[in-house]
Protein backbone atom coordinates (compact mmCIF):
# COMPACT_ATOMS: atom_id res chain seq x y z
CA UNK A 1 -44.81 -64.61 2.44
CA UNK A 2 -45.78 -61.14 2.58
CA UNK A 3 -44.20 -58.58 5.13
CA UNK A 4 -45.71 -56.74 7.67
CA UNK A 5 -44.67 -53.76 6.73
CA UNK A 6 -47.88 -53.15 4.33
CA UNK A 7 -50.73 -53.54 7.29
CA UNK A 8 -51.75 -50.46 7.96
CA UNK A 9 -54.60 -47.68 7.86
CA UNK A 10 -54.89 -45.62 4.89
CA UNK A 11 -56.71 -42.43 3.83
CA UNK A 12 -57.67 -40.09 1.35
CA UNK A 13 -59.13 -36.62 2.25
CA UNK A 14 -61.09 -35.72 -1.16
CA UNK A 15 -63.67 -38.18 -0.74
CA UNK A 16 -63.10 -38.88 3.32
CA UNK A 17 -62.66 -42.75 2.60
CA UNK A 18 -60.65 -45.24 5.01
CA UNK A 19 -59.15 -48.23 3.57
CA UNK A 20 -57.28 -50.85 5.76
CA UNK A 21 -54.81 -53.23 4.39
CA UNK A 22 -54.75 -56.41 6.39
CA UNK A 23 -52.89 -59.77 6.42
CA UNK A 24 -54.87 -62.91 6.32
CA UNK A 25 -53.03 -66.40 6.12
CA UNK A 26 -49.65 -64.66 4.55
CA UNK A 27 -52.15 -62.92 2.22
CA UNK A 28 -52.41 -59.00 1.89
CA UNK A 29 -55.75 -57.79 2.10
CA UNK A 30 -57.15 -54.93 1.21
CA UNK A 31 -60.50 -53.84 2.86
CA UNK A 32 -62.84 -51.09 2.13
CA UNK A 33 -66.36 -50.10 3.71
CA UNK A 34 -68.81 -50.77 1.65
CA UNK A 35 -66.82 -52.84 -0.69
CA UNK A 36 -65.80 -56.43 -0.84
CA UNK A 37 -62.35 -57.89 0.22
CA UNK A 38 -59.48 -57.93 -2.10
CA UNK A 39 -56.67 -60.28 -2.24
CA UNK A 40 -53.37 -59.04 -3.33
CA UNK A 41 -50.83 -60.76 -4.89
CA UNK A 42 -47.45 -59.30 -5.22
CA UNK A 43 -45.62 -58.62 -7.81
CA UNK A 44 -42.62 -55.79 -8.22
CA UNK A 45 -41.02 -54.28 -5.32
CA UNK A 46 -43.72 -52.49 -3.24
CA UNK A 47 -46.26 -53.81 -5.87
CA UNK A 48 -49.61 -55.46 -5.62
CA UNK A 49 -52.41 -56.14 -7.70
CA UNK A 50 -55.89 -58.36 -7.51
CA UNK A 51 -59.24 -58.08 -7.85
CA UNK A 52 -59.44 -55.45 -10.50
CA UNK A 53 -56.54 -53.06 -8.45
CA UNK A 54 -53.23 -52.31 -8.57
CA UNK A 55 -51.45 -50.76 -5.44
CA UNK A 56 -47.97 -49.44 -5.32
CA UNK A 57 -47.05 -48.78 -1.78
CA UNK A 58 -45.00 -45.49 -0.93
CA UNK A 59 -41.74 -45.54 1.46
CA UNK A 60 -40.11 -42.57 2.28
CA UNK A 61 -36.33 -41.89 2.75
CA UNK A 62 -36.58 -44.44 5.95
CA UNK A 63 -37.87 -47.01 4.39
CA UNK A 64 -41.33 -46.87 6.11
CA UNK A 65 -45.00 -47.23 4.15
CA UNK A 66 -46.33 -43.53 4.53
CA UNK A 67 -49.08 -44.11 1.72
CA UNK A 68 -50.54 -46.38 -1.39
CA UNK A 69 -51.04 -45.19 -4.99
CA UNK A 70 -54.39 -47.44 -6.72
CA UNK A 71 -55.49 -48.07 -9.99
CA UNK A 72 -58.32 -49.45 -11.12
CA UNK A 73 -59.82 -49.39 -14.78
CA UNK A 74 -60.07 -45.79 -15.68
CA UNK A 75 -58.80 -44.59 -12.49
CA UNK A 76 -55.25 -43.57 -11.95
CA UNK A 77 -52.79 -43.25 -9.41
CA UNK A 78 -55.15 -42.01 -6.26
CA UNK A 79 -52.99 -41.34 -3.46
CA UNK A 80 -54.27 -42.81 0.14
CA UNK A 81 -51.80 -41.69 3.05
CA UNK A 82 -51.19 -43.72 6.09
CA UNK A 83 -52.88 -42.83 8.95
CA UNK A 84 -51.36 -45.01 11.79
């Protein structure tokens, strides 16, 4: 089962793109305009990957999600930051 601690609104400034992370059935989902859903599956702490991405959520000294690093193919490590 994943934890509600990963739904929430993300952003990145450099190309002014939201992104919403979602749970669907006890299955993270990560949505983006003009882009189909992705299923996540989970894998190492803070860890998810599926359909092509892999997202490492970011905690800070709390313990709360402030952000998300994605990969996908060439792509490295872009930084979204959580906007709610």
């Amino acid at each position: 089962m994943v934890c509600i601690t990963y739904v929430c609104y993300l952003y990145i400034a450099s190309c002014v793109n939201l992104m919403r992370s979602t749970l669907e059935e006890d299955q993270l989902v990560l949505q983006q305009r003009r882009m189909d859903d992705r299923n996540l599956n989970p894998g190492a702490v803070d860890t998810f990957a599926g359909g092509g991405l892999e997202v490492s959520f970011e905690r800070d000294r709390d313990g709360r999600v402030i952000g998300l690093y994605m990969s996908s193919g060439r792509t490295r490590g872009v930084r979204f930051e959580r906007v709610n």
